[in-house]
PDB file of N, CA and C in Angstrom:
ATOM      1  N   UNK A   1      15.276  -9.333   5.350  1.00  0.00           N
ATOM      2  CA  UNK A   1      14.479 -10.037   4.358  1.00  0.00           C
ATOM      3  C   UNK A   1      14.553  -9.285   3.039  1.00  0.00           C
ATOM      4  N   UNK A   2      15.415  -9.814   2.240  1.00  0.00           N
ATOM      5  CA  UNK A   2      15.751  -9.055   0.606  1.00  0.00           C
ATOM      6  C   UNK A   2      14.715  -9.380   0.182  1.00  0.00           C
ATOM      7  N   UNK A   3      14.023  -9.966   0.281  1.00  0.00           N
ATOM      8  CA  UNK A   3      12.781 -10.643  -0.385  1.00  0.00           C
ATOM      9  C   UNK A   3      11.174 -10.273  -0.471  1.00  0.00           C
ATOM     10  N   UNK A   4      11.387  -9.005   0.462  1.00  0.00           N
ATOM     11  CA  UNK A   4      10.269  -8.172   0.837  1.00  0.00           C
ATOM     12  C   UNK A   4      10.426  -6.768   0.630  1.00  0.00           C
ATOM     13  N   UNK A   5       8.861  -5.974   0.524  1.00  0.00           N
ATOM     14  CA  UNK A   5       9.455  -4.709   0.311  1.00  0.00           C
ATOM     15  C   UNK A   5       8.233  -4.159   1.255  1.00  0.00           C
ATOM     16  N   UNK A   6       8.800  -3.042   1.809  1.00  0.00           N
ATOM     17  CA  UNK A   6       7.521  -2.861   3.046  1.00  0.00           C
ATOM     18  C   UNK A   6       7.404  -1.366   3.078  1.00  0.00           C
ATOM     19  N   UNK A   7       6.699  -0.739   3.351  1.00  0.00           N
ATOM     20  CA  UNK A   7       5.853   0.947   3.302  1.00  0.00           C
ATOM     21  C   UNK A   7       5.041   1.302   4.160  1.00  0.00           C
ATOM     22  N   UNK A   8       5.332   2.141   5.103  1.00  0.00           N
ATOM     23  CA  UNK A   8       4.431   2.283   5.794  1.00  0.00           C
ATOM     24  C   UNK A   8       3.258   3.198   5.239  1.00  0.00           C
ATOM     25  N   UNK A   9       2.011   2.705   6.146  1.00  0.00           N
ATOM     26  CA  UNK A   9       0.276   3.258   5.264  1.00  0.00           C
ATOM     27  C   UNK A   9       0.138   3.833   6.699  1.00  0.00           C
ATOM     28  N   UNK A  10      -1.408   4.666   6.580  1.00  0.00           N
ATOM     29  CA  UNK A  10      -1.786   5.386   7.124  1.00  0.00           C
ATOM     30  C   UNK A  10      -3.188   5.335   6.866  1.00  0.00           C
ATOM     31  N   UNK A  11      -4.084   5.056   7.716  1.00  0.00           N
ATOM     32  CA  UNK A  11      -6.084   5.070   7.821  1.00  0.00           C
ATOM     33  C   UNK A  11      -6.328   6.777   8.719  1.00  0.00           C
ATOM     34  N   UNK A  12      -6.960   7.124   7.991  1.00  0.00           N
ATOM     35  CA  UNK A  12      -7.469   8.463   9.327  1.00  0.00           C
ATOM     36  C   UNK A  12      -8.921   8.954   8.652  1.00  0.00           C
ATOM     37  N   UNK A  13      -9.448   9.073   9.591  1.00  0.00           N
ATOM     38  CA  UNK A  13     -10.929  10.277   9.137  1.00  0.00           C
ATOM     39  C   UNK A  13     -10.853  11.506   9.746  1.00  0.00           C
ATOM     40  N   UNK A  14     -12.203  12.420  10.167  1.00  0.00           N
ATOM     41  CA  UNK A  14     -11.551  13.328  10.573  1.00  0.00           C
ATOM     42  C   UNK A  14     -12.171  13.468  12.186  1.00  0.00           C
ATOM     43  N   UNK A  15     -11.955  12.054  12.504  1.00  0.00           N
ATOM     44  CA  UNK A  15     -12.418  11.697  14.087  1.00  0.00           C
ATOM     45  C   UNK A  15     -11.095  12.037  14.028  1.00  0.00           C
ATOM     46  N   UNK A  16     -10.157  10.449  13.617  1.00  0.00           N
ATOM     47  CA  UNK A  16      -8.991   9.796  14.346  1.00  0.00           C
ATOM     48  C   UNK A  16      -7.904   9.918  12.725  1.00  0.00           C
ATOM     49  N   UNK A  17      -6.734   9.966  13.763  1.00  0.00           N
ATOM     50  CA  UNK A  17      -5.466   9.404  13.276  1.00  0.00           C
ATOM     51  C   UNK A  17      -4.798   8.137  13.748  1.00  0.00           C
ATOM     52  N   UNK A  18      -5.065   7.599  14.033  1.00  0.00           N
ATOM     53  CA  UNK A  18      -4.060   6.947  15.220  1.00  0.00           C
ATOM     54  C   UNK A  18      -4.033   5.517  14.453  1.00  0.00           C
ATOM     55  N   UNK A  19      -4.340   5.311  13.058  1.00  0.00           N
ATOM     56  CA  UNK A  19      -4.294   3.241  12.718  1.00  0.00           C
ATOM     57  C   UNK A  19      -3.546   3.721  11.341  1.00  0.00           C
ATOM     58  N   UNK A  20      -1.865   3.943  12.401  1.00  0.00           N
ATOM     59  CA  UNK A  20      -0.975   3.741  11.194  1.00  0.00           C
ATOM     60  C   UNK A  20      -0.043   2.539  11.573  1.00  0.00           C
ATOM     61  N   UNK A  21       0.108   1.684  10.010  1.00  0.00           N
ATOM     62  CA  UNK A  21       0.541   0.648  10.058  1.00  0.00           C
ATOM     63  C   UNK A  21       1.645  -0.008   8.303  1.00  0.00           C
ATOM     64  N   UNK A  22       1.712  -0.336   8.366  1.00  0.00           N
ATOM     65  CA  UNK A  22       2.464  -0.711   7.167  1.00  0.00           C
ATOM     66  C   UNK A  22       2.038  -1.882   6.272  1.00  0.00           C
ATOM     67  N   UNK A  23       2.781  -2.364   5.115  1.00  0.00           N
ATOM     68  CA  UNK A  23       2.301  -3.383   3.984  1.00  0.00           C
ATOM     69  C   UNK A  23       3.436  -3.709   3.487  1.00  0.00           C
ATOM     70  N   UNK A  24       3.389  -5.248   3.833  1.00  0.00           N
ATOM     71  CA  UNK A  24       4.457  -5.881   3.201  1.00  0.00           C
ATOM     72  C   UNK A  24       4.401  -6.937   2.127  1.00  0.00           C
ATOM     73  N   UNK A  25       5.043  -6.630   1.162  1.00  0.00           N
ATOM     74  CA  UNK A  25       4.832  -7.172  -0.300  1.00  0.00           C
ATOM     75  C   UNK A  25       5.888  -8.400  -0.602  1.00  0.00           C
ATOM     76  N   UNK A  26       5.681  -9.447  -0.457  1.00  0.00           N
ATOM     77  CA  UNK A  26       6.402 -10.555  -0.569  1.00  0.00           C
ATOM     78  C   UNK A  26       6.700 -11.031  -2.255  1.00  0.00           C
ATOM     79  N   UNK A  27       8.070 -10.901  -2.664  1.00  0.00           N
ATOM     80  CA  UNK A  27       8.250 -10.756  -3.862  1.00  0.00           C
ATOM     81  C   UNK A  27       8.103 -12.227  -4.251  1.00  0.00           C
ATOM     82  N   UNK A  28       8.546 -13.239  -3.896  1.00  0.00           N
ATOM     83  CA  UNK A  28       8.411 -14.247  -4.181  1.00  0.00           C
ATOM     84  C   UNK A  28       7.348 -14.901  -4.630  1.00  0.00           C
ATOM     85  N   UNK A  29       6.407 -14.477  -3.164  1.00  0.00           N
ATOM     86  CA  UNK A  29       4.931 -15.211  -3.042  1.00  0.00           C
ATOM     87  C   UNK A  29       4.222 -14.391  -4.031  1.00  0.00           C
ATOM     88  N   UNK A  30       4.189 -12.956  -4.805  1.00  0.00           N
ATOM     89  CA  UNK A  30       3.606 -12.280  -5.036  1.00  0.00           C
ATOM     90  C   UNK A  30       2.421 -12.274  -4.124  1.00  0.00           C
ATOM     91  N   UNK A  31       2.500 -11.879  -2.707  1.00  0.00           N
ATOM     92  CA  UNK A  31       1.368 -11.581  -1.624  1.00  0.00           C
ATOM     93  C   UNK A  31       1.674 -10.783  -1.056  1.00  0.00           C
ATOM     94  N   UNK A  32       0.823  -9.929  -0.206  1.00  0.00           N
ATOM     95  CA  UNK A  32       0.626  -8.291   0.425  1.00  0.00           C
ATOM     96  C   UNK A  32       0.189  -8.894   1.667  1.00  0.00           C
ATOM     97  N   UNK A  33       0.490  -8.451   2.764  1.00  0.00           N
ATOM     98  CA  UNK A  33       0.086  -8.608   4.046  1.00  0.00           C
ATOM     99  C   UNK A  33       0.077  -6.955   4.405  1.00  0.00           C
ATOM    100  N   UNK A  34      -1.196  -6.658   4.827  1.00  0.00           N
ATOM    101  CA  UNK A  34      -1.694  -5.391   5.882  1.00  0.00           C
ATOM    102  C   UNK A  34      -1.915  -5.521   6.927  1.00  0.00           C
ATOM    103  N   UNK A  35      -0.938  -4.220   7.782  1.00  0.00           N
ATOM    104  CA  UNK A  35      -1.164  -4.084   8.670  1.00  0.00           C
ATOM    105  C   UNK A  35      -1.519  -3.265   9.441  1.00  0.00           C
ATOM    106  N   UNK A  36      -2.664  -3.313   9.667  1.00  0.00           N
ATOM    107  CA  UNK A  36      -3.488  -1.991  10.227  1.00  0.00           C
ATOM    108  C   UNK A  36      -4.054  -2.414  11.554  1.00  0.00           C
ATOM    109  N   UNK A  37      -4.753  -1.230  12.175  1.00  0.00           N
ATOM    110  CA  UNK A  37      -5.708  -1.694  13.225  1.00  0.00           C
ATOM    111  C   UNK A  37      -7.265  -2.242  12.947  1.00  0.00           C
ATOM    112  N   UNK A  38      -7.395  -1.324  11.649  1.00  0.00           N
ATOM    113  CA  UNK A  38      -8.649  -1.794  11.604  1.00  0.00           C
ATOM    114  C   UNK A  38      -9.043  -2.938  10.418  1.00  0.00           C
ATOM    115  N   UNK A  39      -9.513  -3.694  10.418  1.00  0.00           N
ATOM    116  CA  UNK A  39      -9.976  -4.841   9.783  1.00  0.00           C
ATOM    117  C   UNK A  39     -10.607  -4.471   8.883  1.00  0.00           C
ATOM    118  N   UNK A  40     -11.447  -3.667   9.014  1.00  0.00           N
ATOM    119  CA  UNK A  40     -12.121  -3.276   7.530  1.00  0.00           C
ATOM    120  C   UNK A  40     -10.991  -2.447   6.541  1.00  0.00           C
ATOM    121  N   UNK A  41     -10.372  -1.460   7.186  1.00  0.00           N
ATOM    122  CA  UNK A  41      -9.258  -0.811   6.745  1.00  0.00           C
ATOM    123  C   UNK A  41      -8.745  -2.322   5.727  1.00  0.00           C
ATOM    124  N   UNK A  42      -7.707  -3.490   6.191  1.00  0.00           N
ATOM    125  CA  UNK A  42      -7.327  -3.936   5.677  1.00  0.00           C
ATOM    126  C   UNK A  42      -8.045  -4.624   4.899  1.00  0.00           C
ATOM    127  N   UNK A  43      -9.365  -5.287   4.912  1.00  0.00           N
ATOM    128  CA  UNK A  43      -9.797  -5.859   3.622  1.00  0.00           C
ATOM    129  C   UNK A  43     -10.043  -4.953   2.679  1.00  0.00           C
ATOM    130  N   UNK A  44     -10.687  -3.679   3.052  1.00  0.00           N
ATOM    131  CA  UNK A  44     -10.574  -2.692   1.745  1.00  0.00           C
ATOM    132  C   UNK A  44      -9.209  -2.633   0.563  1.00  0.00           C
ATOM    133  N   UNK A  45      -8.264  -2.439   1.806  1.00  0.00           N
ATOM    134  CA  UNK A  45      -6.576  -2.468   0.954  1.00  0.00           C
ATOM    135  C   UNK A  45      -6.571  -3.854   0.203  1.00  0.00           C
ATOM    136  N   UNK A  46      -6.878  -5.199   0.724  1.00  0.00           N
ATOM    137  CA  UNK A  46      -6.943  -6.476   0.132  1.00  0.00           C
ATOM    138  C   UNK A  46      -7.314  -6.668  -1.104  1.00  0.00           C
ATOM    139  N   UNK A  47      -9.157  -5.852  -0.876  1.00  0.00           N
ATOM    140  CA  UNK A  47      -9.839  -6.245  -1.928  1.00  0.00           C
ATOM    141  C   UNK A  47      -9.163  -5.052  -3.367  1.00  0.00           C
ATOM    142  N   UNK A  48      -8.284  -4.109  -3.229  1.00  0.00           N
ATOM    143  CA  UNK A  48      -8.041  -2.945  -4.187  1.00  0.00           C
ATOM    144  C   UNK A  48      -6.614  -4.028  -4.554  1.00  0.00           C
ATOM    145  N   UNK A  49      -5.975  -4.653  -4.191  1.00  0.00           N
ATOM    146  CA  UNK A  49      -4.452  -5.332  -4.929  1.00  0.00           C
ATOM    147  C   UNK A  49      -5.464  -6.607  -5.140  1.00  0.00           C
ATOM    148  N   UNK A  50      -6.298  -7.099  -4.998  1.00  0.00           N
ATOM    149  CA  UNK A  50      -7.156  -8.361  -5.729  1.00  0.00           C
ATOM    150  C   UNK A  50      -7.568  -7.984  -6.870  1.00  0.00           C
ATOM    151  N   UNK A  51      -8.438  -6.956  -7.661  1.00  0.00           N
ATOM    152  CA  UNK A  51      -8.619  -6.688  -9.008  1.00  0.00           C
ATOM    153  C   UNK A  51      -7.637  -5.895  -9.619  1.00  0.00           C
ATOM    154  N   UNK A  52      -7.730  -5.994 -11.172  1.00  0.00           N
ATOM    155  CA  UNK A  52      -7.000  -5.431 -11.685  1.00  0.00           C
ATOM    156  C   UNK A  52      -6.956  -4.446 -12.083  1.00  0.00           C
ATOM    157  N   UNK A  53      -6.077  -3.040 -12.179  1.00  0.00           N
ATOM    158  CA  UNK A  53      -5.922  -1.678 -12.020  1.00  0.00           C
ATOM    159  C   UNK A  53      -5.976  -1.187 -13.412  1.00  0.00           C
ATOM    160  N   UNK A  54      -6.445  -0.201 -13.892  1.00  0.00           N
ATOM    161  CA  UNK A  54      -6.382   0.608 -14.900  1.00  0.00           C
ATOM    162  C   UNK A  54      -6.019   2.383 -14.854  1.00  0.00           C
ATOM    163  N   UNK A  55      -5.038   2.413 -15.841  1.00  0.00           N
ATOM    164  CA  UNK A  55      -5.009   3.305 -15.124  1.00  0.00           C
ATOM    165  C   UNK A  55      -3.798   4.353 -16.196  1.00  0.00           C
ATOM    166  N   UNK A  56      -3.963   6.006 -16.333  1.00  0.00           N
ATOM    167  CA  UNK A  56      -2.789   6.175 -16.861  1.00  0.00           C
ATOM    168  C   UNK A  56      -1.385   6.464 -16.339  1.00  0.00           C
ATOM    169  N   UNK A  57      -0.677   6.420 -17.228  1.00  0.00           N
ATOM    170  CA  UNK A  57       1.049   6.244 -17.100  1.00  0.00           C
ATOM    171  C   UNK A  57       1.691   7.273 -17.965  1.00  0.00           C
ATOM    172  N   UNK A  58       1.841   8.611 -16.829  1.00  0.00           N
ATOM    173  CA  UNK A  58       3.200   9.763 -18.012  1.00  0.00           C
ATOM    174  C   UNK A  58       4.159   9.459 -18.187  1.00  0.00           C
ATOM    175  N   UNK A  59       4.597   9.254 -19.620  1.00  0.00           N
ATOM    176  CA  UNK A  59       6.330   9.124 -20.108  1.00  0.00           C
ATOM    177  C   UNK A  59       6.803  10.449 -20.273  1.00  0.00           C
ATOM    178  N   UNK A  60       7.464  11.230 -21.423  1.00  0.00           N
ATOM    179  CA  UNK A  60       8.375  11.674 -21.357  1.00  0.00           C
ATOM    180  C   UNK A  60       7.789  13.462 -20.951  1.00  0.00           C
ATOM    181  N   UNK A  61       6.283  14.088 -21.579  1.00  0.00           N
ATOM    182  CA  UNK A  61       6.118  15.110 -21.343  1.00  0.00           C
ATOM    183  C   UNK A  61       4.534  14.468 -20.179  1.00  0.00           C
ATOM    184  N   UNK A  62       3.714  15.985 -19.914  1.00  0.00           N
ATOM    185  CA  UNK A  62       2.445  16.392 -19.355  1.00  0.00           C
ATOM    186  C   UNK A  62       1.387  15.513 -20.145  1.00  0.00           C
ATOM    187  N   UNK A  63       1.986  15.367 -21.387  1.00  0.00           N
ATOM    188  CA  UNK A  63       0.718  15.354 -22.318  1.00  0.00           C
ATOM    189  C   UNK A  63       1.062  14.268 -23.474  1.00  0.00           C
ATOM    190  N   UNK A  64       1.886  13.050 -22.783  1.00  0.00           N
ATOM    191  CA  UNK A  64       2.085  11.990 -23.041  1.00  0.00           C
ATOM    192  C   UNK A  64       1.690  10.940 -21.920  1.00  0.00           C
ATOM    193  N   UNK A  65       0.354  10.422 -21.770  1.00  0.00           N
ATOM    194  CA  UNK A  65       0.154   9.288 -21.297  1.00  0.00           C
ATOM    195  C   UNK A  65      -0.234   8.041 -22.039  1.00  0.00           C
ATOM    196  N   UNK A  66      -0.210   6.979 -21.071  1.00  0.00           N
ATOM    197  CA  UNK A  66      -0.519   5.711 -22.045  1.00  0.00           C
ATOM    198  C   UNK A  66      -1.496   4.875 -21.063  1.00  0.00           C
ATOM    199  N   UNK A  67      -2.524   4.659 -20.949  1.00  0.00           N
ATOM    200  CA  UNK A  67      -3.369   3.897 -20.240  1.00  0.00           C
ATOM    201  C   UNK A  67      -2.902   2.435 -20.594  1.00  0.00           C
ATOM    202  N   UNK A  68      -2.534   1.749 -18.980  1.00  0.00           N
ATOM    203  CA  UNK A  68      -2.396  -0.130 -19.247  1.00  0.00           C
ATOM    204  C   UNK A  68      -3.140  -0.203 -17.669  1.00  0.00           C
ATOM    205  N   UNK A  69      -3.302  -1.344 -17.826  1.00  0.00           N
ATOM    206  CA  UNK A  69      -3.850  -2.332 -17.028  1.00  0.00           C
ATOM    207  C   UNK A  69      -3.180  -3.229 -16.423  1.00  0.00           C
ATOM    208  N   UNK A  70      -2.792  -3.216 -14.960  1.00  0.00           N
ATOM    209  CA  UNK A  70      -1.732  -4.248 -14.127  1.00  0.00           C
ATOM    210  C   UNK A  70      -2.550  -4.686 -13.407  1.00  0.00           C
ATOM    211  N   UNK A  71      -1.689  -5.948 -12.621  1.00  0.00           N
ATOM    212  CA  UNK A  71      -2.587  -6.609 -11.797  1.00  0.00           C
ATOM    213  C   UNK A  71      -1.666  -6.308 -10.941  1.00  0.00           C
ATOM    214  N   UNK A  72      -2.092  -5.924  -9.307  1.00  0.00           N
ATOM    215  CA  UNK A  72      -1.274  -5.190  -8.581  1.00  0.00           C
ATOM    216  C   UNK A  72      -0.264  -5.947  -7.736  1.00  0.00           C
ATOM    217  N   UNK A  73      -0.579  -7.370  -7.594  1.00  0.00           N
ATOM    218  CA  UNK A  73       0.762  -8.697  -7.011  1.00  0.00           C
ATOM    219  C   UNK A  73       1.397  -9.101  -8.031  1.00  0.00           C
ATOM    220  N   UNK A  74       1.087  -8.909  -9.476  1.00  0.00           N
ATOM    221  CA  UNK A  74       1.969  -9.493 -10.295  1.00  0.00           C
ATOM    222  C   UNK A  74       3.348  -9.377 -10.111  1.00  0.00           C
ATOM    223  N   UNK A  75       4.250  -8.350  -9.833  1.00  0.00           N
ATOM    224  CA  UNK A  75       5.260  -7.852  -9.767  1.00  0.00           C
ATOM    225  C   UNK A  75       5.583  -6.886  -8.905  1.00  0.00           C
ATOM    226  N   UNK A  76       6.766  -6.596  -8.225  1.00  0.00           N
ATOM    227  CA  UNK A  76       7.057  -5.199  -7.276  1.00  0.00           C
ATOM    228  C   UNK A  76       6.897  -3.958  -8.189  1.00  0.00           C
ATOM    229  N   UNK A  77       7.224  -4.012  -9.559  1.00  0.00           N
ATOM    230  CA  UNK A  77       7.191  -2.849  -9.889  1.00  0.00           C
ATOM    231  C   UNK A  77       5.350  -2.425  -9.817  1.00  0.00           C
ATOM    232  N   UNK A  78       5.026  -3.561 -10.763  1.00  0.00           N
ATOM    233  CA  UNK A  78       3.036  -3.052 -10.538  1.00  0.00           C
ATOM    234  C   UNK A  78       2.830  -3.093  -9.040  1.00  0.00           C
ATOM    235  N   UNK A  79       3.458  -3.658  -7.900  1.00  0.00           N
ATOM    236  CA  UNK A  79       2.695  -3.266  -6.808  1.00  0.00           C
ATOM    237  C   UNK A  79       3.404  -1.492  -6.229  1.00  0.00           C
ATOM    238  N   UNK A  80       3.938  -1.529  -7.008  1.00  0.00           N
ATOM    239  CA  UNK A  80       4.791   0.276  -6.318  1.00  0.00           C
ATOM    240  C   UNK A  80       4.060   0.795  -7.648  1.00  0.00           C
ATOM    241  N   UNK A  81       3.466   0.871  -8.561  1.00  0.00           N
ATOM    242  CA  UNK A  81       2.480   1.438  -9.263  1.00  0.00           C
ATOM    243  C   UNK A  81       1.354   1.498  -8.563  1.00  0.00           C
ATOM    244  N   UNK A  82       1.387   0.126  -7.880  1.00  0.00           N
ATOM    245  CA  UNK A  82      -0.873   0.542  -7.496  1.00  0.00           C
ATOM    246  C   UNK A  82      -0.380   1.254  -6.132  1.00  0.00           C
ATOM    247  N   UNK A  83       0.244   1.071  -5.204  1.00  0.00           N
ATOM    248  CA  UNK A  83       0.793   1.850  -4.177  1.00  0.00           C
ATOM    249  C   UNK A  83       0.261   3.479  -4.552  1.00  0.00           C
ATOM    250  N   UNK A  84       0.835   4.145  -5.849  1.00  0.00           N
ATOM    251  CA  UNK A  84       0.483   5.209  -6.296  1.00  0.00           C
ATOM    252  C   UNK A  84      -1.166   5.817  -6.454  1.00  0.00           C
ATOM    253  N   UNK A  85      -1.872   4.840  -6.346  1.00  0.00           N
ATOM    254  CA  UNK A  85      -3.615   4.689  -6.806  1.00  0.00           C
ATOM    255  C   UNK A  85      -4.186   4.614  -5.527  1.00  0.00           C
ATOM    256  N   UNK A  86      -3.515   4.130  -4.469  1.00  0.00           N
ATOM    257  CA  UNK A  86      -3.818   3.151  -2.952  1.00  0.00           C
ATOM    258  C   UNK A  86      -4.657   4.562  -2.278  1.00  0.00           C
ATOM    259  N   UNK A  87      -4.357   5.779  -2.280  1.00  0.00           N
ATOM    260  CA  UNK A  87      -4.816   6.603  -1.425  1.00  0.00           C
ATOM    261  C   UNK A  87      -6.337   6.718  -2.238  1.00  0.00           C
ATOM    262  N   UNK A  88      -5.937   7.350  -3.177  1.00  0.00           N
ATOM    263  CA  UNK A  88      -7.971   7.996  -4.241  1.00  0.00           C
ATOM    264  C   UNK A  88      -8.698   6.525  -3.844  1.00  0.00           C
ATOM    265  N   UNK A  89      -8.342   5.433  -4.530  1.00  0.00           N
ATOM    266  CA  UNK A  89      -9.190   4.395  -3.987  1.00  0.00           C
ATOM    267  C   UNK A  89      -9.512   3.896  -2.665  1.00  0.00           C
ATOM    268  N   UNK A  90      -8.711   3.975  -2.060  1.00  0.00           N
ATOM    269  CA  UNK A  90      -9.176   3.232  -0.174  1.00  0.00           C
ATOM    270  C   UNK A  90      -9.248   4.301   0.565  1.00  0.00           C
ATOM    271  N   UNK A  91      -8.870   5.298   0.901  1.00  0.00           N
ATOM    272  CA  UNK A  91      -8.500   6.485   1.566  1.00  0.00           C
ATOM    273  C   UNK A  91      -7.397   5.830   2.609  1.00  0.00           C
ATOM    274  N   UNK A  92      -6.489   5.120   2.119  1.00  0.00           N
ATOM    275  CA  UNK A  92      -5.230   4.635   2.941  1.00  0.00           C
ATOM    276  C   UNK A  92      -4.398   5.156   2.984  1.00  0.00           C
ATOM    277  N   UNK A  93      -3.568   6.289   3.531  1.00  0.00           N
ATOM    278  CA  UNK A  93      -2.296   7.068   2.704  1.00  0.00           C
ATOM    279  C   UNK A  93      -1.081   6.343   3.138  1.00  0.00           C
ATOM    280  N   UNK A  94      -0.308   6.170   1.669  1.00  0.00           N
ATOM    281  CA  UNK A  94       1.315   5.870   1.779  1.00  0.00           C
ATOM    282  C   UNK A  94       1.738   6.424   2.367  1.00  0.00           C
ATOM    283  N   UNK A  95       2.313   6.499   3.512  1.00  0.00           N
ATOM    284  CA  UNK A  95       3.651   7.615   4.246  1.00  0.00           C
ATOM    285  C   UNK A  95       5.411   6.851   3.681  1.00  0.00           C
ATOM    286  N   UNK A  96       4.907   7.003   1.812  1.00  0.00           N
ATOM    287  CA  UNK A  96       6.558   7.385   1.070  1.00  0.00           C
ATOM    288  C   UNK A  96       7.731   7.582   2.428  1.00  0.00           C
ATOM    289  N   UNK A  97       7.975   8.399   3.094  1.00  0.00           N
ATOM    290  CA  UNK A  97       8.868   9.036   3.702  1.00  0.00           C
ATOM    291  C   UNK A  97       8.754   8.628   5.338  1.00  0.00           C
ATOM    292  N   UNK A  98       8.279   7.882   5.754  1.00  0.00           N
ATOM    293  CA  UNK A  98       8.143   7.263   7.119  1.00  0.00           C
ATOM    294  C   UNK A  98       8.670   6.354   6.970  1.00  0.00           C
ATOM    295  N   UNK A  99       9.939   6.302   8.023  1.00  0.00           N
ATOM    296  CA  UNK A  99      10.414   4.823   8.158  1.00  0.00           C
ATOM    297  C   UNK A  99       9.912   4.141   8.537  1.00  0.00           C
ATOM    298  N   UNK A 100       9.602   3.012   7.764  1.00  0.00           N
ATOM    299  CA  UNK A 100       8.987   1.930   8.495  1.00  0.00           C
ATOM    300  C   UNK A 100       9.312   0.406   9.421  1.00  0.00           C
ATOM    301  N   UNK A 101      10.346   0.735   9.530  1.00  0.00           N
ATOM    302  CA  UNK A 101      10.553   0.030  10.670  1.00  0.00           C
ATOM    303  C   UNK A 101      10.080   0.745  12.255  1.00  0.00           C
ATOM    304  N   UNK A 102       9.989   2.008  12.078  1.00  0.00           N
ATOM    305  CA  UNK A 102      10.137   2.757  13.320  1.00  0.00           C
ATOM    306  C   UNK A 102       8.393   1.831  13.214  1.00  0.00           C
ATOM    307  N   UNK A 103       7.751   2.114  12.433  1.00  0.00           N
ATOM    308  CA  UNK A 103       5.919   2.142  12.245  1.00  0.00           C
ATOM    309  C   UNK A 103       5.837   0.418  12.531  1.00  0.00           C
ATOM    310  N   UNK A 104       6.761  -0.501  11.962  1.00  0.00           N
ATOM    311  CA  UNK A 104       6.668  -2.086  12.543  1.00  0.00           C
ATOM    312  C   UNK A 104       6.978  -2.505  14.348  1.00  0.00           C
ATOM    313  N   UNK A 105       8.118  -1.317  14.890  1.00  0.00           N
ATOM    314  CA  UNK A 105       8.078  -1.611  15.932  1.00  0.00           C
ATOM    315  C   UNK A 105       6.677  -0.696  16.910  1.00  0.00           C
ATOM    316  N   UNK A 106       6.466   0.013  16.675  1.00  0.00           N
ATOM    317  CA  UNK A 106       5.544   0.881  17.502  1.00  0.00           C
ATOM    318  C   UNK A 106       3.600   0.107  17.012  1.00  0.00           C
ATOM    319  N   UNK A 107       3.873  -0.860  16.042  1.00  0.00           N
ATOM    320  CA  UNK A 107       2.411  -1.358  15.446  1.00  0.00           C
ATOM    321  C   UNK A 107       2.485  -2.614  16.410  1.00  0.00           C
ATOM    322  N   UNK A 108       3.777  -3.431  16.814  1.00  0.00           N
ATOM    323  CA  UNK A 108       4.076  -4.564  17.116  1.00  0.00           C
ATOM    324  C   UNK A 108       3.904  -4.215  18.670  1.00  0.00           C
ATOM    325  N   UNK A 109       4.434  -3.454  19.323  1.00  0.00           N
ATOM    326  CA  UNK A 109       4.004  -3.186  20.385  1.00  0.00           C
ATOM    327  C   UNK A 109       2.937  -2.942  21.465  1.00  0.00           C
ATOM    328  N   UNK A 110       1.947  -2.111  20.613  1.00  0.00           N
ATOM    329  CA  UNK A 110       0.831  -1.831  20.090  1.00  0.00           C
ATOM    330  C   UNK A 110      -0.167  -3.305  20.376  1.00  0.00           C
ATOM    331  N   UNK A 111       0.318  -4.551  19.540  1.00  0.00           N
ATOM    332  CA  UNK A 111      -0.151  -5.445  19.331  1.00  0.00           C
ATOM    333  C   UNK A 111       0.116  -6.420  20.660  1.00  0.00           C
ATOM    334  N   UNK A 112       1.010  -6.372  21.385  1.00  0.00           N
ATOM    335  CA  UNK A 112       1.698  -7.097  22.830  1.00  0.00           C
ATOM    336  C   UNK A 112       0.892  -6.575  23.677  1.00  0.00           C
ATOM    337  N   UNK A 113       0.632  -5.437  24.085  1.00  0.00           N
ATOM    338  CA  UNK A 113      -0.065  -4.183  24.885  1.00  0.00           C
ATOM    339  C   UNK A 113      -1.615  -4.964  24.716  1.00  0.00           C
TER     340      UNK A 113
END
């Protein structure tokens, strides 16, 4: 699916680890589907790509930013911007570096079980 872009996320406190799941961003539809275990987990993530983000942006040095305002389905690039915001606001962490297919088959399984 060229048409999607997907990342695996991560929910934990300091009970549990265990409701890692991924988010897939449908370029077309401009829509986000979460997938987590927990339900509140995902409407939290829902309700943070439903309003619109503010926020600053470093260009070329430390001490060059520019504060704008995206709306986080408008586009893949603003949704891989709010992606960047996703942890301080929800306590959801991106796992950048987790493949996520490995995290779609082991969530999907998970879900059969």
């Amino acid at each position: 699916m060229e048409n999607v872009f997907r990342v695996a996320i991560s929910r934990y406190d300091l009970k549990d680890y265990s409701d890692v799941g991924y988010i897939e961003y449908n370029i077309a539809d401009k829509k986000a589907d979460i997938f987590l275990k927990s339900e509140e987990a995902v409407q939290t993530v829902r309700n943070f790509f439903a309003k619109a983000l503010t926020m600053q942006i470093p260009h070329k040095t430390a001490h060059d930013f520019t504060q704008v305002t995206i709306n986080p389905l408008e586009s893949l690039e603003n949704f891989k911007l709010a992606l960047t915001r996703l942890w301080e606001n929800t306590n959801i962490y991106v796992d950048w570096s987790r493949p996520v297919e490995y995290v779609m088959k082991a969530f999907n399984k998970d879900k059969v079980d």
